[in-house]
Protein backbone atom coordinates (compact mmCIF):
# COMPACT_ATOMS: atom_id res chain seq x y z
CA UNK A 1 175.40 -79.64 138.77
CA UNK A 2 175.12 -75.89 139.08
CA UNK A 3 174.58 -74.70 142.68
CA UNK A 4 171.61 -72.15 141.29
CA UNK A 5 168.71 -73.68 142.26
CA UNK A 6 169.92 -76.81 141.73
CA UNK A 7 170.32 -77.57 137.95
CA UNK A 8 172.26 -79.20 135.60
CA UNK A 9 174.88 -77.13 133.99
CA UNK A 10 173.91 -74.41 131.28
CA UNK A 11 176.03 -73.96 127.88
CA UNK A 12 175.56 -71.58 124.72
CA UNK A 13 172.74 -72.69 122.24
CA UNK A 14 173.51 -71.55 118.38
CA UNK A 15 169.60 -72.23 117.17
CA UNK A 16 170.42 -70.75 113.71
CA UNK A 17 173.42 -72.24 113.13
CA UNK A 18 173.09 -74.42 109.63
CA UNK A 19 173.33 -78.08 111.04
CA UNK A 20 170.81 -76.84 113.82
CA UNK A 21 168.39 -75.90 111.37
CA UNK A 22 168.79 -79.07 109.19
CA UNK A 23 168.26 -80.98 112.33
CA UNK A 24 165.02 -79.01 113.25
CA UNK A 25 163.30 -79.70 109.76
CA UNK A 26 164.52 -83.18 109.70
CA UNK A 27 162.24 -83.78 113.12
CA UNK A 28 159.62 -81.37 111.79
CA UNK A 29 159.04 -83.63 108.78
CA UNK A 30 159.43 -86.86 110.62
CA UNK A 31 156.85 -85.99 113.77
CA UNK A 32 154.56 -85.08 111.26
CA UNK A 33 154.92 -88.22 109.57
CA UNK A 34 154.57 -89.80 112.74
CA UNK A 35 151.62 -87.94 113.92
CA UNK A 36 149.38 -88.43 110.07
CA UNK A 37 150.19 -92.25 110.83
CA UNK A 38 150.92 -93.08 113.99
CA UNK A 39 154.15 -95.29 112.30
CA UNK A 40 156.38 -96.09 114.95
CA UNK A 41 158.98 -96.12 112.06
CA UNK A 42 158.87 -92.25 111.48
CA UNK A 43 159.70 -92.29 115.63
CA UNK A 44 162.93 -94.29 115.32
CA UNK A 45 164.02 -92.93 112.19
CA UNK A 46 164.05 -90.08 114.45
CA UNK A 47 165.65 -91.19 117.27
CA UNK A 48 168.16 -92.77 115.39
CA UNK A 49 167.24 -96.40 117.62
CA UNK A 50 164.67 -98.57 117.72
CA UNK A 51 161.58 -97.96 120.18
CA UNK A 52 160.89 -101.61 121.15
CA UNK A 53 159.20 -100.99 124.41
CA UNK A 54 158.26 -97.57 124.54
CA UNK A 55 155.08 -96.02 123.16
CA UNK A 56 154.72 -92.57 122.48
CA UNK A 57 150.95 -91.35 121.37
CA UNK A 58 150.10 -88.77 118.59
CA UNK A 59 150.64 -86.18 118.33
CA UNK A 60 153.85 -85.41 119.47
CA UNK A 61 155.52 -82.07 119.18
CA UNK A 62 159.55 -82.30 119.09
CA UNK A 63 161.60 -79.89 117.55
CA UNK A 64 165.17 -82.27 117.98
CA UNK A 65 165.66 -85.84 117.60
CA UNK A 66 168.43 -88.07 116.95
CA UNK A 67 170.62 -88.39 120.18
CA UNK A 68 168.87 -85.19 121.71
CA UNK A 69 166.51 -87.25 123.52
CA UNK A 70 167.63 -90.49 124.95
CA UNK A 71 164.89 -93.10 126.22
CA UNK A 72 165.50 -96.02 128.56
CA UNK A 73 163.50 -98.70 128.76
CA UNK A 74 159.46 -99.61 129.54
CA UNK A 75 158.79 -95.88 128.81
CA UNK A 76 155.17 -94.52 127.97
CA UNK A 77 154.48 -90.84 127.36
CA UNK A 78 151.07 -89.88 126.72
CA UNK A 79 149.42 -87.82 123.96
CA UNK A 80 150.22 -84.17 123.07
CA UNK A 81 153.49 -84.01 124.63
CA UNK A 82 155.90 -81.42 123.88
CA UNK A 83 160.11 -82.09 123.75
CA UNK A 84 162.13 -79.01 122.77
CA UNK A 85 165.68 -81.06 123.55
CA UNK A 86 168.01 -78.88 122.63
CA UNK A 87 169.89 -79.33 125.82
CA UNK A 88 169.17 -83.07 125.32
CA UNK A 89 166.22 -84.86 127.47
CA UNK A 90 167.41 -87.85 128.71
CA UNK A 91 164.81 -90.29 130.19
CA UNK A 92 164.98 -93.18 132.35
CA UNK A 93 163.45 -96.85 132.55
CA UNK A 94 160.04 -97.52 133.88
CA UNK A 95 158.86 -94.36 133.58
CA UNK A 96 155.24 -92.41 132.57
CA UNK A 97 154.56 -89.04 131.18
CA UNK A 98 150.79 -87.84 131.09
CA UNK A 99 149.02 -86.10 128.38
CA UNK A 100 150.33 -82.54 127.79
CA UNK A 101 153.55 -82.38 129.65
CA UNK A 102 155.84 -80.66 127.96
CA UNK A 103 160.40 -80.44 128.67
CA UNK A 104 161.79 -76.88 127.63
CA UNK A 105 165.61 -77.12 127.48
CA UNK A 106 166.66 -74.08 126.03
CA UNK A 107 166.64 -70.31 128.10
CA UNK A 108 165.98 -67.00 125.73
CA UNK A 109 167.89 -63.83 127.12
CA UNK A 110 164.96 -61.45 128.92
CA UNK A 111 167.26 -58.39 127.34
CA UNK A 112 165.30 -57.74 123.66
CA UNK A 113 168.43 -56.61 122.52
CA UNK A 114 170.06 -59.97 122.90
CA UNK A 115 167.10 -62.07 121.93
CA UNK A 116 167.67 -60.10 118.49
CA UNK A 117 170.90 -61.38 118.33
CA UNK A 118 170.04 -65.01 118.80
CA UNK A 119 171.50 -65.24 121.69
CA UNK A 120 170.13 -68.15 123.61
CA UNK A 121 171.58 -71.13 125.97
CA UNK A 122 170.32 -74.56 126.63
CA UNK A 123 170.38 -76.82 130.34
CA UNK A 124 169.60 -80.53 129.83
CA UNK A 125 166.67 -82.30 131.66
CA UNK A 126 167.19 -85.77 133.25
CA UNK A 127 164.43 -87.97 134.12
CA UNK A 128 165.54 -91.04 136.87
CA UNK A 129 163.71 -94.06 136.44
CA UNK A 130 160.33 -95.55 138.29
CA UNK A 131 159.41 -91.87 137.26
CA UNK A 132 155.68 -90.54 136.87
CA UNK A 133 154.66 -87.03 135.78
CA UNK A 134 150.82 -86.27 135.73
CA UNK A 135 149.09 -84.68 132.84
CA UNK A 136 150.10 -81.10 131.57
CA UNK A 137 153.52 -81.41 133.96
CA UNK A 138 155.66 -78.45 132.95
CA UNK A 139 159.64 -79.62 133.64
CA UNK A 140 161.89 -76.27 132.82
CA UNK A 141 165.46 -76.44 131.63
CA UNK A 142 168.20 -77.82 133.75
CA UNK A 143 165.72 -80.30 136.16
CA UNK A 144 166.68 -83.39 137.06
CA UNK A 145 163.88 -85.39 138.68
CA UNK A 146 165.02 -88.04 140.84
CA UNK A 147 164.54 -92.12 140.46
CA UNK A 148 161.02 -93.17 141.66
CA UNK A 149 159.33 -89.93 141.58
CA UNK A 150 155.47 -88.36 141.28
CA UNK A 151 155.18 -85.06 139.97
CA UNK A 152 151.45 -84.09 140.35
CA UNK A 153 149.50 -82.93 137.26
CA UNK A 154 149.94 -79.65 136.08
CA UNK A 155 153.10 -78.48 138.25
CA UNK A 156 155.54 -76.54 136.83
CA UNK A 157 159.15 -78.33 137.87
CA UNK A 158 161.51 -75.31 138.44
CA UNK A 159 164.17 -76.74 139.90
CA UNK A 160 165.80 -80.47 141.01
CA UNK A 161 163.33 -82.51 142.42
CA UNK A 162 164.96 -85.58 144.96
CA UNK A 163 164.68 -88.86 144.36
CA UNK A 164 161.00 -90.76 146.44
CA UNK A 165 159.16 -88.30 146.53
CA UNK A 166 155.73 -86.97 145.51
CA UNK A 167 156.13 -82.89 144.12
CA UNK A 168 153.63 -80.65 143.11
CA UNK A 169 152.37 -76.99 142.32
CA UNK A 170 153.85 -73.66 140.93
CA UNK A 171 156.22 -73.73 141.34
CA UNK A 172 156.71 -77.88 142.07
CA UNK A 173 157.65 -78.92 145.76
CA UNK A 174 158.10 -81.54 147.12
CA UNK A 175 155.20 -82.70 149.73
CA UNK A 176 155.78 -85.85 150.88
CA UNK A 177 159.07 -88.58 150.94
CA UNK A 178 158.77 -91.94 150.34
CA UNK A 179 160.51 -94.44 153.73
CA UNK A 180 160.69 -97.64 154.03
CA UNK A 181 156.73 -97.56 155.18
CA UNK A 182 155.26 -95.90 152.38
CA UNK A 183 155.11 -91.76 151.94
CA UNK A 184 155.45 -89.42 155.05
CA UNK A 185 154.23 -85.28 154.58
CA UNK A 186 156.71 -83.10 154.09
């Protein structure tokens, strides 16, 4: 793990290279698929697994799939949610995503002059298990969100968030801790 502000480590990201591409329209055609019908096939077709016992609802907005997103068991994620994986999302058992949330992996250069030259990189996101994120959750490239933790509706995860725990806001922070006796305020 990187020591800047906590996240998961950050490699190059080659967006227009050919197998990219082919990758990108493969999960363009299949989502949409998925989202006309609502076919859980077009979802592990995909994913390259089956989905058993996780539901996803429609419509769902992912621009990678195969092994780009990895799901663990018991795992619900709400309607409208938006995966760009290019880092790779990996997800853990037991855990909920509300409507809207959307996982950004990949980082554009702020120098124009680069972004013209496709220069981009990517930062995984890992999700523990016993996980919840509220509705229209925001989770930025390179978070890891620790086993058994809320993040409040609407925050925008910026950085690592530690495992029991309940995080919110912009950016997210962590407000209370789970013990042995329930939470305590941060």
């Amino acid at each position: 793990m990187s020591q800047e502000k906590n996240l998961l480590e950050e490699r190059e990201y080659l967006a227009w290279d050919a197998h990219m591409i082919k990758e990108r329209e493969k999960a363009m055609s299949l989502t949409l698929r998925f989202n006309n019908t609502g076919e859980k096939a077009f979802l592990e077709e995909l994913f390259n697994h089956p989905l058993d016992d996780v539901f996803i609802g429609t419509p769902l907005h992912c621009n990678y799939g195969g092994d780009f997103v990895l799901f663990g068991h018991r795992v619900f994620i709400n309607a409208n949610c938006t995966f760009q994986p290019a880092g790779g999302v990996e997800i853990g058992d037991d855990v909920y995503i509300g409507s809207d949330a959307k996982f950004y992996t990949t980082i554009h250069p702020i120098d124009p002059e680069e972004r013209a030259m496709h220069k981009a990189t990517v930062r995984p996101i890992k999700i523990g298990a016993k996980v919840w994120i509220g509705g229209g959750a925001i989770v930025l490239p390179g978070v890891e969100i620790g086993e058994g933790t809320t993040i409040g509706a609407g925050s925008v995860v910026t950085r690592s968030i530690p495992p029991r725990c309940v995080a919110v806001g912009n950016p997210c922070r962590v407000i209370r801790k789970l013990n042995s006796e329930g939470y305590e305020k941060e």
